[in-house]
C-alpha atoms as a PDB file:
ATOM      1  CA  UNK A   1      21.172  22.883 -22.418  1.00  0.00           C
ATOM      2  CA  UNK A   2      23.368  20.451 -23.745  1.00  0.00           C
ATOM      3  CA  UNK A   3      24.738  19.387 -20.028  1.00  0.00           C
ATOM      4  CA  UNK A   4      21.456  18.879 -18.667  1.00  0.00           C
ATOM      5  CA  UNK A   5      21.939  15.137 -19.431  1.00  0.00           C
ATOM      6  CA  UNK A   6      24.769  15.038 -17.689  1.00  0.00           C
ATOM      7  CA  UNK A   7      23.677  16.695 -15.018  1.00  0.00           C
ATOM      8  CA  UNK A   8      20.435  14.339 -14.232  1.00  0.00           C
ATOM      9  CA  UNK A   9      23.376  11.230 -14.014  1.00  0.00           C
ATOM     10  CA  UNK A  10      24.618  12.625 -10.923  1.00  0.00           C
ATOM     11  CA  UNK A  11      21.530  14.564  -9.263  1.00  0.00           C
ATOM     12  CA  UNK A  12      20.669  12.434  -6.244  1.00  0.00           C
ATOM     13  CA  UNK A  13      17.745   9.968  -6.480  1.00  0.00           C
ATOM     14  CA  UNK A  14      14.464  11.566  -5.092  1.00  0.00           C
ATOM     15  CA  UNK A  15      14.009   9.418  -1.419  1.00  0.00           C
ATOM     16  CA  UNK A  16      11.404   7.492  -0.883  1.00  0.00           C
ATOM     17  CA  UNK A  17       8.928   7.998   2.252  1.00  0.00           C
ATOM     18  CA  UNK A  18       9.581   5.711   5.078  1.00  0.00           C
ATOM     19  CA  UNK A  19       7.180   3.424   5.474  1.00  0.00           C
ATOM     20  CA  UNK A  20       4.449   3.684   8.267  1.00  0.00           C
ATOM     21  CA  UNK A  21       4.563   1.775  11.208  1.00  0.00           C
ATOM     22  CA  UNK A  22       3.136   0.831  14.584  1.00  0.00           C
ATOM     23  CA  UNK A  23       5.555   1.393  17.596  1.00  0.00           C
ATOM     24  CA  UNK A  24       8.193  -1.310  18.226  1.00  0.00           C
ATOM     25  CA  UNK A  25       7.425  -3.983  20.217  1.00  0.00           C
ATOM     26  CA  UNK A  26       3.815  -3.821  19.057  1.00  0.00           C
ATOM     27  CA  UNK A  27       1.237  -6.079  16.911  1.00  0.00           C
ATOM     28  CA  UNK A  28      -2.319  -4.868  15.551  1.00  0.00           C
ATOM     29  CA  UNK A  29      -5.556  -6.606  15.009  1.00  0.00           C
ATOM     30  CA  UNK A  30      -7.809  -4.477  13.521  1.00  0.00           C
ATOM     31  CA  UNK A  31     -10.964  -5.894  12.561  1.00  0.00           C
ATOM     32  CA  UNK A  32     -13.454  -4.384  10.495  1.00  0.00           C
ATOM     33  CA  UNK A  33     -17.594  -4.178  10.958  1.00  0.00           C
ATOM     34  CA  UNK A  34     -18.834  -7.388  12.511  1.00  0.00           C
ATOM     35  CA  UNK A  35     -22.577  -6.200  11.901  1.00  0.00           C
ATOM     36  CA  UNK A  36     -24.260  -9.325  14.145  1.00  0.00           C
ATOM     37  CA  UNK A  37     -21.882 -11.817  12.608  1.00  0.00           C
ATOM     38  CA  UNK A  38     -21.225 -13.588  16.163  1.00  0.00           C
ATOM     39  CA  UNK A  39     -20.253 -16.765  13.333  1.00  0.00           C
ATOM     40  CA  UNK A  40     -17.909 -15.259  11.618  1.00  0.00           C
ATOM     41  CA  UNK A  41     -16.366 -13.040  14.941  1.00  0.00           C
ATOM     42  CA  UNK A  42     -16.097 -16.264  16.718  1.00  0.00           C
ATOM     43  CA  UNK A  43     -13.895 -17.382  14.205  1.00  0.00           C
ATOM     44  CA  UNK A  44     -12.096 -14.478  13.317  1.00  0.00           C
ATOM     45  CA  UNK A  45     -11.044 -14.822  17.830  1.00  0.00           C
ATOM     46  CA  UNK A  46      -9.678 -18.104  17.125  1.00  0.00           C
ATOM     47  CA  UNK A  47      -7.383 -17.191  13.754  1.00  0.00           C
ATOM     48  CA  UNK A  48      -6.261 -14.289  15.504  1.00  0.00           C
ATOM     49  CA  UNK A  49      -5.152 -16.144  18.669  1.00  0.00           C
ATOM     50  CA  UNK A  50      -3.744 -19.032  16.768  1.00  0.00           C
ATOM     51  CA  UNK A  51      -1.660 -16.228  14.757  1.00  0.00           C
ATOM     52  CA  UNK A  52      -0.491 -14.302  17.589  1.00  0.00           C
ATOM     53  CA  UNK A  53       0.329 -17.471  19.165  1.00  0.00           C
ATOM     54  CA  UNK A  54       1.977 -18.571  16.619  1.00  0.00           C
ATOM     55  CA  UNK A  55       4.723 -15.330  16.529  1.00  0.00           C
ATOM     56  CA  UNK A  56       7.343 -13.754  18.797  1.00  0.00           C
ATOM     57  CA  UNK A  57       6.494 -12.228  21.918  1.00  0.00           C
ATOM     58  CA  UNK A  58       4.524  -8.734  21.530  1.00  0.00           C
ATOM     59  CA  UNK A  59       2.793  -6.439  23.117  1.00  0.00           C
ATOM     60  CA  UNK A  60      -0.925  -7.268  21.423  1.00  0.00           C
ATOM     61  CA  UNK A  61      -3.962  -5.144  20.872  1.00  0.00           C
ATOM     62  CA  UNK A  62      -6.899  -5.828  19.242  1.00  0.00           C
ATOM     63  CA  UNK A  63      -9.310  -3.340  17.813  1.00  0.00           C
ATOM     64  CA  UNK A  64     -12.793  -3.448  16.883  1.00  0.00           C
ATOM     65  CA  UNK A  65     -13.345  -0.349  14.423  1.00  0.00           C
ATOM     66  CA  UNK A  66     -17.008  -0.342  15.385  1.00  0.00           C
ATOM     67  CA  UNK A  67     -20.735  -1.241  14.439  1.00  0.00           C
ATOM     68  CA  UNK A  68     -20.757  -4.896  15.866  1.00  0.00           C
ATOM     69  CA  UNK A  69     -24.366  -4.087  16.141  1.00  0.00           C
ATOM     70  CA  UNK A  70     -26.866  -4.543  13.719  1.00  0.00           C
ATOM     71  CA  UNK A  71     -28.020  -6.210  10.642  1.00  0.00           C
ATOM     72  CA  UNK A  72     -26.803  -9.474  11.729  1.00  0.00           C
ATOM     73  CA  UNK A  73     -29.065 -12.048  13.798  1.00  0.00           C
ATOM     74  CA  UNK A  74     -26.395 -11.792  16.803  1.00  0.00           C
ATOM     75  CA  UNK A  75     -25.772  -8.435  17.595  1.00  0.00           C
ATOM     76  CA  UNK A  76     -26.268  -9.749  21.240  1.00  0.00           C
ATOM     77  CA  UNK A  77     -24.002 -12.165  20.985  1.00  0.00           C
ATOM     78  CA  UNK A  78     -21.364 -10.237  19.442  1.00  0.00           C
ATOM     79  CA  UNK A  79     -21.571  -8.043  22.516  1.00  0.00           C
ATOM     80  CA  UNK A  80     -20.959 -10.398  24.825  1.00  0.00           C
ATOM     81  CA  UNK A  81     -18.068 -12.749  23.144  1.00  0.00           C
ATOM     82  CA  UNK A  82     -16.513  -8.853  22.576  1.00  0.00           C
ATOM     83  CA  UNK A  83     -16.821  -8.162  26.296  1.00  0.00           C
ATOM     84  CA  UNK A  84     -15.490 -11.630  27.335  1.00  0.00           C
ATOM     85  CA  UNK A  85     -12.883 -11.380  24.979  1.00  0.00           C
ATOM     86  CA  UNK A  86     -11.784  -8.081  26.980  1.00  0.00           C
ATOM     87  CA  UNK A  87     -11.415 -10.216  29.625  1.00  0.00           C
ATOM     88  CA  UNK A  88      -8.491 -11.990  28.146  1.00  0.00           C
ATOM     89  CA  UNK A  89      -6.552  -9.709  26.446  1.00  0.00           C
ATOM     90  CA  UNK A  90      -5.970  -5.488  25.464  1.00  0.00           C
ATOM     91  CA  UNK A  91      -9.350  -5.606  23.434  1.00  0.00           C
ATOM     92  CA  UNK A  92      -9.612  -1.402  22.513  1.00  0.00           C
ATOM     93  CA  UNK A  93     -13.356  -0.923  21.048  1.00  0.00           C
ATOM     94  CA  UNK A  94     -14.453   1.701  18.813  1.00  0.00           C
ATOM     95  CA  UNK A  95     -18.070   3.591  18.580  1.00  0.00           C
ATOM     96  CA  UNK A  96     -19.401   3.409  15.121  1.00  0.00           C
ATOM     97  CA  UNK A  97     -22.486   5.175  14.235  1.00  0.00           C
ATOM     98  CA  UNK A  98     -24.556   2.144  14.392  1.00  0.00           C
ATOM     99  CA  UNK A  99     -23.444   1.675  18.410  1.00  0.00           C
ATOM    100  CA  UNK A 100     -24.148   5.463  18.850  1.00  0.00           C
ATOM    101  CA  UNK A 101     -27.724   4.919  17.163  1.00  0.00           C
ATOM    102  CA  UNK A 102     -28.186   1.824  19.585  1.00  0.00           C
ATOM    103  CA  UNK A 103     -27.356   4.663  22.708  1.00  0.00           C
ATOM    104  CA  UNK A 104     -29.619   6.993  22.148  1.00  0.00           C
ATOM    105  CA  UNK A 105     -32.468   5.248  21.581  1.00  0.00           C
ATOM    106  CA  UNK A 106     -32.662   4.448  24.975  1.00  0.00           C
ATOM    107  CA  UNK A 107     -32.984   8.527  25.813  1.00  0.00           C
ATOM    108  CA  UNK A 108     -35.128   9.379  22.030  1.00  0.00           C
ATOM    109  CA  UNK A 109     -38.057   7.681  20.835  1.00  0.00           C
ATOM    110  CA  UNK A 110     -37.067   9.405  17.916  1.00  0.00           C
ATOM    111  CA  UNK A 111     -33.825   8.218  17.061  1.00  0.00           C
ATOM    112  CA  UNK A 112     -35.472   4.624  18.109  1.00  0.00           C
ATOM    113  CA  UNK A 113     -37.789   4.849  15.190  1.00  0.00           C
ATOM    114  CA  UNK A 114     -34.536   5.547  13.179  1.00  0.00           C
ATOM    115  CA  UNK A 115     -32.462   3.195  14.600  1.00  0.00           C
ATOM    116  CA  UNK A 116     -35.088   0.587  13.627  1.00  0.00           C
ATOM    117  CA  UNK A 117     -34.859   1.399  10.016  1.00  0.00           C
ATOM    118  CA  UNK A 118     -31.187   0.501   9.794  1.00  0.00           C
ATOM    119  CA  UNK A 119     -30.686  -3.230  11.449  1.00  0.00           C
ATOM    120  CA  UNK A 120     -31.892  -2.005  14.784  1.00  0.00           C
ATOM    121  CA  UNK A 121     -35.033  -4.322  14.657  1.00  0.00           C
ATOM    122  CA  UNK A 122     -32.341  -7.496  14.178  1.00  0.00           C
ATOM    123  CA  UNK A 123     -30.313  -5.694  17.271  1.00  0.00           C
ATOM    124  CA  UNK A 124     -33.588  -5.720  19.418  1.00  0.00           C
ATOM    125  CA  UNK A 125     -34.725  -9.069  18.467  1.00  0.00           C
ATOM    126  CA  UNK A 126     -31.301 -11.031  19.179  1.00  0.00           C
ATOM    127  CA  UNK A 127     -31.651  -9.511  23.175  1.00  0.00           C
ATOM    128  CA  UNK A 128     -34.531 -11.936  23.070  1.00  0.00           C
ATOM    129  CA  UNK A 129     -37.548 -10.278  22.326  1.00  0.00           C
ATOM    130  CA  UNK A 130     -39.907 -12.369  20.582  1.00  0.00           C
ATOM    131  CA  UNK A 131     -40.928 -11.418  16.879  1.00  0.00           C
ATOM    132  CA  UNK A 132     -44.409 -11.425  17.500  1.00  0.00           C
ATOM    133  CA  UNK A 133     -44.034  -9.155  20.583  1.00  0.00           C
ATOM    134  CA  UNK A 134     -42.282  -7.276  18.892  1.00  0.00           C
ATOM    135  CA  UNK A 135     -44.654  -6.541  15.911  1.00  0.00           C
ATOM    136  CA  UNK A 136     -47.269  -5.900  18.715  1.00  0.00           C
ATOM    137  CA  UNK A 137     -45.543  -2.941  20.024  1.00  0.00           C
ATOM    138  CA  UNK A 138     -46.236   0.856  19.399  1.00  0.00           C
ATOM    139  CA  UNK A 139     -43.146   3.009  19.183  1.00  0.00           C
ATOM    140  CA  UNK A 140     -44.100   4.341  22.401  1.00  0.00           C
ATOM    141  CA  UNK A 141     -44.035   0.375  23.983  1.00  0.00           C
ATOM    142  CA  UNK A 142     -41.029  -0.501  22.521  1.00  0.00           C
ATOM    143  CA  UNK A 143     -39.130   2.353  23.679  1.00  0.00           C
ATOM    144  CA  UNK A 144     -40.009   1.019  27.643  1.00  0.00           C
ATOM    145  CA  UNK A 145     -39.813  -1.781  26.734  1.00  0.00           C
ATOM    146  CA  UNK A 146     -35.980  -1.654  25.683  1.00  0.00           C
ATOM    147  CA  UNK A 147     -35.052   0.222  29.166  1.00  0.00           C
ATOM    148  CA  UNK A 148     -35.628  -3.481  30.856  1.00  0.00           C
ATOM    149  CA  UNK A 149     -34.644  -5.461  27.758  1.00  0.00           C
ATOM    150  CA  UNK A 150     -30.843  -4.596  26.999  1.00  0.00           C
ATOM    151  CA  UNK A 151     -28.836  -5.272  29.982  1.00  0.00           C
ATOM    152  CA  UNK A 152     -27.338  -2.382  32.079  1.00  0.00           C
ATOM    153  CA  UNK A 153     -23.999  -3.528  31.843  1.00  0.00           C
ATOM    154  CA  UNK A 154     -24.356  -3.967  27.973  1.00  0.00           C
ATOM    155  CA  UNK A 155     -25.133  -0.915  27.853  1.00  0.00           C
ATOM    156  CA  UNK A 156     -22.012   0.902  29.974  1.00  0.00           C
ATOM    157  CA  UNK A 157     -20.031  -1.424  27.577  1.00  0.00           C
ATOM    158  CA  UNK A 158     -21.033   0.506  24.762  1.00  0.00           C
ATOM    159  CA  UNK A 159     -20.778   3.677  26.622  1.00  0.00           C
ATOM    160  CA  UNK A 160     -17.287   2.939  27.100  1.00  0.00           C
ATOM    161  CA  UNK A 161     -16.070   2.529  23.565  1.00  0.00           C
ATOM    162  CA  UNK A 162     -13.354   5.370  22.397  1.00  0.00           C
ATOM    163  CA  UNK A 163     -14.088   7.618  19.690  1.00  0.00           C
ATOM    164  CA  UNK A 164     -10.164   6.923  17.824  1.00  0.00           C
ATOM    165  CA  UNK A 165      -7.081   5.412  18.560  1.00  0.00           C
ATOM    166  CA  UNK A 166      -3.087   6.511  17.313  1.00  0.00           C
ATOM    167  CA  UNK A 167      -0.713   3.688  17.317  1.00  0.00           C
ATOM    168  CA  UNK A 168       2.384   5.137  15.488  1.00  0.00           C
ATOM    169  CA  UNK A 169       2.039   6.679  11.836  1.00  0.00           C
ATOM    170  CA  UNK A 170      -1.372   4.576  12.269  1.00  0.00           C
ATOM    171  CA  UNK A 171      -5.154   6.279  13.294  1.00  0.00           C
ATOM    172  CA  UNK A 172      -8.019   3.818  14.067  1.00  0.00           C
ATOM    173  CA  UNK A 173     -11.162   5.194  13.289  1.00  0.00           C
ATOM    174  CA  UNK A 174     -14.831   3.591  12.817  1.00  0.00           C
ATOM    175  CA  UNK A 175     -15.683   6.180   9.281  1.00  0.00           C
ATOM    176  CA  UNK A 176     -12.920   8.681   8.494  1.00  0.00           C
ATOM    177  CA  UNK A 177     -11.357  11.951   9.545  1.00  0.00           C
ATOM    178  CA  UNK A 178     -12.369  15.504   8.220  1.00  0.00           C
ATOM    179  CA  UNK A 179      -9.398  15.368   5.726  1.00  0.00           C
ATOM    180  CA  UNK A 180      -9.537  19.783   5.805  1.00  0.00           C
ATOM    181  CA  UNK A 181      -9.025  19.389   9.885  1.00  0.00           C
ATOM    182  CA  UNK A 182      -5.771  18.942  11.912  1.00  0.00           C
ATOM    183  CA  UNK A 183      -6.328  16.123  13.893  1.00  0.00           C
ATOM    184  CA  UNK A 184      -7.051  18.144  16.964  1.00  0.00           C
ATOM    185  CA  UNK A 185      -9.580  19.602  15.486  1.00  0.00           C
ATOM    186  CA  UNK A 186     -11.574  16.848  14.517  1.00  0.00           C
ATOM    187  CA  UNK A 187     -15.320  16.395  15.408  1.00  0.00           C
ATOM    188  CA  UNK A 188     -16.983  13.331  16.417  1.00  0.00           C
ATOM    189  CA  UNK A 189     -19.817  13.451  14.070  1.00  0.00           C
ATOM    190  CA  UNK A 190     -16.809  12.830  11.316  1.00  0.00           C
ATOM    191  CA  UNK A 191     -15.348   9.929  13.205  1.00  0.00           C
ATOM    192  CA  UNK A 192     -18.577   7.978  13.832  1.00  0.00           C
ATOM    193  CA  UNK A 193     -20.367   9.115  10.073  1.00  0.00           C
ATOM    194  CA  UNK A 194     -18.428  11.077   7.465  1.00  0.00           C
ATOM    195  CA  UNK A 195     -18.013   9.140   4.170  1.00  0.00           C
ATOM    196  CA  UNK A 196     -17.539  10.574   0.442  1.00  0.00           C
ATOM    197  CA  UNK A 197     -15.446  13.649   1.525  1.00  0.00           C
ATOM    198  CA  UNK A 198     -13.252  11.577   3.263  1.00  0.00           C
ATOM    199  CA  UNK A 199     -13.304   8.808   0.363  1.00  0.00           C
ATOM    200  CA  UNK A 200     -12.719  11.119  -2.779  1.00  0.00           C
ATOM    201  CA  UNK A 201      -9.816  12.825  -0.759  1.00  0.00           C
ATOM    202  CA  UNK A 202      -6.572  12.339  -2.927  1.00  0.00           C
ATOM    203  CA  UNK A 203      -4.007  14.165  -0.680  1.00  0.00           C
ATOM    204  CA  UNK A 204      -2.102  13.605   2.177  1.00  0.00           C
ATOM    205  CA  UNK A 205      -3.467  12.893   5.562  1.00  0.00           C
ATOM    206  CA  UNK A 206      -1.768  13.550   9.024  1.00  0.00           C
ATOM    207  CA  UNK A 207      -1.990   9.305   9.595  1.00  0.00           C
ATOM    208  CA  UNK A 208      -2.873   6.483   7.790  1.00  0.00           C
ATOM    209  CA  UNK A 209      -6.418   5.674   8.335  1.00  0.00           C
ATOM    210  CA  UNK A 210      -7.585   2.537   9.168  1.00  0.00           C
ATOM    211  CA  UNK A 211     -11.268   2.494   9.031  1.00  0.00           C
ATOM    212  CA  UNK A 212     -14.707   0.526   8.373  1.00  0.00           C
ATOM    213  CA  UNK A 213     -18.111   2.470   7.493  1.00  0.00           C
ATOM    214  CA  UNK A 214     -18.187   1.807   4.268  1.00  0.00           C
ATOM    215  CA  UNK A 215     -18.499  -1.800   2.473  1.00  0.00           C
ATOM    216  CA  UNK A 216     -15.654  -2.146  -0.449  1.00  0.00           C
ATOM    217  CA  UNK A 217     -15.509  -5.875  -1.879  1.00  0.00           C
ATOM    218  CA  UNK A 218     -11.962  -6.272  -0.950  1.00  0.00           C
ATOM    219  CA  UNK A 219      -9.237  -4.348   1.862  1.00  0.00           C
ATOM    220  CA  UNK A 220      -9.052  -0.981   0.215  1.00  0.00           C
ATOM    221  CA  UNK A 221      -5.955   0.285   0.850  1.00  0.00           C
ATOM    222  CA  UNK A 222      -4.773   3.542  -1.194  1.00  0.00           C
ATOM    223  CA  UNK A 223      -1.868   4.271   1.402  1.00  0.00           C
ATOM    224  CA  UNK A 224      -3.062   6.945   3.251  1.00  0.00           C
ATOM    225  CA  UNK A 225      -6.227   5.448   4.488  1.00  0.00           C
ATOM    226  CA  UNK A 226      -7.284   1.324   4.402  1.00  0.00           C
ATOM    227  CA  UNK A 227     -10.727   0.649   4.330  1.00  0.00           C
ATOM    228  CA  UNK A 228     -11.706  -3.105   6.304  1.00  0.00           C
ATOM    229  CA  UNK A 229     -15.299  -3.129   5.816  1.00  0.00           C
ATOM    230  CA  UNK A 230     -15.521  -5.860   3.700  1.00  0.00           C
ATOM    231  CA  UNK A 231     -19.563  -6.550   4.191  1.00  0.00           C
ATOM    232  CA  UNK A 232     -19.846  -8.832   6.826  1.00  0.00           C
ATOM    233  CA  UNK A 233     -23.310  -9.486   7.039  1.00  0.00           C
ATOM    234  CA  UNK A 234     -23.748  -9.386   3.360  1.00  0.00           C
ATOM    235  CA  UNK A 235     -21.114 -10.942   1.984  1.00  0.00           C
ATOM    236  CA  UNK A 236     -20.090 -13.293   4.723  1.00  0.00           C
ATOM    237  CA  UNK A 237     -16.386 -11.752   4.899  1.00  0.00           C
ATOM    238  CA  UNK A 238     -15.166 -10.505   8.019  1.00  0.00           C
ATOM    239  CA  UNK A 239     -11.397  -8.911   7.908  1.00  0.00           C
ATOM    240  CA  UNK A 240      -8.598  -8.252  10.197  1.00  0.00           C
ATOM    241  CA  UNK A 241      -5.843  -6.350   9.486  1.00  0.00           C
ATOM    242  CA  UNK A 242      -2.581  -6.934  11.342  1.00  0.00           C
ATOM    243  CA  UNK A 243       0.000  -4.565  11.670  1.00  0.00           C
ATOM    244  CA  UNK A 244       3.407  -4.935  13.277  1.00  0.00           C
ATOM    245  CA  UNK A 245       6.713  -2.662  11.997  1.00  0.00           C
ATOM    246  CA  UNK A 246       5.783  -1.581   8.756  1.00  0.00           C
ATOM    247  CA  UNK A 247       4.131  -4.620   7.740  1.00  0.00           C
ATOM    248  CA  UNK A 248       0.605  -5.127   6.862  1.00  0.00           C
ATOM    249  CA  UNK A 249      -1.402  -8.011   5.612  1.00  0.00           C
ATOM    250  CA  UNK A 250      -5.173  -9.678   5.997  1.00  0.00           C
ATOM    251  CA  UNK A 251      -6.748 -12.347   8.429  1.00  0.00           C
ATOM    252  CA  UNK A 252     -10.356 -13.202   6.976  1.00  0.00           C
ATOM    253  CA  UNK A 253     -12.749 -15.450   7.922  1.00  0.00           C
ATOM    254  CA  UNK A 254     -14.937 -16.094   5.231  1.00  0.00           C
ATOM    255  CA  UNK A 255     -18.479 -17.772   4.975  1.00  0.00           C
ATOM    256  CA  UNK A 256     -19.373 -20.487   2.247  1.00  0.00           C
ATOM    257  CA  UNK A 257     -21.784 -23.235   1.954  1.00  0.00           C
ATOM    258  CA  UNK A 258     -22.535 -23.114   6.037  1.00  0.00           C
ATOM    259  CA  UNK A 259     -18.639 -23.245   6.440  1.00  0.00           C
ATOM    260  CA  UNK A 260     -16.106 -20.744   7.800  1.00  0.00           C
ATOM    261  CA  UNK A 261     -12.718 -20.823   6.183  1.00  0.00           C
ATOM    262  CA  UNK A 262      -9.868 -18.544   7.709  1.00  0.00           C
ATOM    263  CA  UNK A 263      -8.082 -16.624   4.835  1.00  0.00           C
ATOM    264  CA  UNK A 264      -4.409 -14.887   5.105  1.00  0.00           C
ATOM    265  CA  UNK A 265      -2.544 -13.006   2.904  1.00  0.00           C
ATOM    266  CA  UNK A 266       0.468 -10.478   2.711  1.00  0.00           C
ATOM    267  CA  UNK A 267      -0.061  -7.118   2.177  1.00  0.00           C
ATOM    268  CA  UNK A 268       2.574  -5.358   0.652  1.00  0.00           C
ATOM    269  CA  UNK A 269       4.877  -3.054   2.879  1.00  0.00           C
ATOM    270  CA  UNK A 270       3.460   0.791   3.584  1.00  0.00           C
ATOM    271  CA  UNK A 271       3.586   2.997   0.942  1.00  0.00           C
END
């Protein structure tokens, strides 16, 4: 039609979606896999207190997305800083599927022998057990063995950590979300494991997802879901992401040449 032109001019401009955001009043921390890293999580505490330190008053939480086990020479150590560190401040911790692996070994010989095959010999070792003791062990050993080794209160620590968090238009979660469920509906399996159905999912979700699980070589963030796991024990790059209003951007602390460097950078605002 030959006013269809004319008619475009004055048709309203399609609005944009607001932006997500935390609650007002709030500030994030959300840091990605640690996987042993106690070197790089150290360091990662002091950025983040420096930075929070360094801006307005706020009611701060940090949260660890899971799997600070395993992998990692320190697992052990990254335990206890995590549990000190609770003692300071709102610390909220996760249960990844490494941490749940970790759990019920202590009840399964079974899941012990698979828990072995996936960083939980480095988990086992950095509680002190020496390596040749530990070589020296038959399934059946090791698995009594661990009852005495890993300290009860360790182990409630662990038992404590929450399956997912909400904080606004914002869900913390250690792997994904069932992106065909209703968040009510979720299962836990999907929180602590699911991976490519959640990854190749294109359409909306009920909350942006911030999540670990799987390793990406930089902050994946595709707007509905942000991906943190940037490899620590591999690539030597642990990553926070901080979130306050609708802003985002990075805190890393990143490992090179037996040096730890603290990285920022501005994310751009939510999509």
């Amino acid at each position: 039609m030959i006013f269809e032109p004319l008619l475009k001019l004055f048709r309203p401009a399609a609005s944009k979606a607001a932006p997500s955001r935390v609650p007002d009043g709030e500030r994030y921390y959300v840091i990605g896999d640690i996987h042993g890293r106690l070197d790089l999580f150290d360091a990662l505490i002091g950025a983040i207190e420096a930075d929070d330190a360094s801006l307005g008053a706020a009611d701060t939480t940090v949260v660890l997305l899971g799997d600070l086990v395993d992998r990692g020479a320190e697992s052990a150590g990254v335990l206890q800083r995590a549990r000190e560190w609770q003692g300071q401040r709102k610390i909220r911790i996760l249960i990844g599927n490494h941490e749940e692996m970790f759990l019920q070994s202590f009840e399964d010989k079974e899941v012990l022998r698979h828990f072995l095959k996936h960083g939980g010999r480095e988990t086992i070792l950095s509680f002190g057990l020496p390596k040749k003791q530990f070589n020296s062990l038959s399934i059946d050993q090791l698995f009594e063995t661990l009852q005495t080794l890993v300290p009860t209160k360790i182990r409630q620590f662990l038992a404590a950590s929450e399956d997912m968090i909400v904080a606004g238009d914002y869900l913390f979660v250690h792997a994904g979300i069932d992106p065909t469920l209703p968040l009510d509906q979720q299962r836990r399996s999907d929180y602590l494991w699911i991976r490519e159905r959640f990854l190749r999912h294109s359409g909306p979700l009920p909350k942006v997802v911030v999540h670990g699980h799987t390793i990406f070589d930089e902050v994946e963030d595709r707007g509905t879901r942000i991906g943190i796991d940037t490899g620590a024990f591999r690539t030597g790059i642990l990553t926070a992401l901080v979130l306050e209003g609708s802003d985002r951007r990075t805190i890393q602390a990143v490992a090179k040449r037996d040096k730890i460097k603290i990285k920022s950078a501005n994310k751009e605002g939510s999509r």
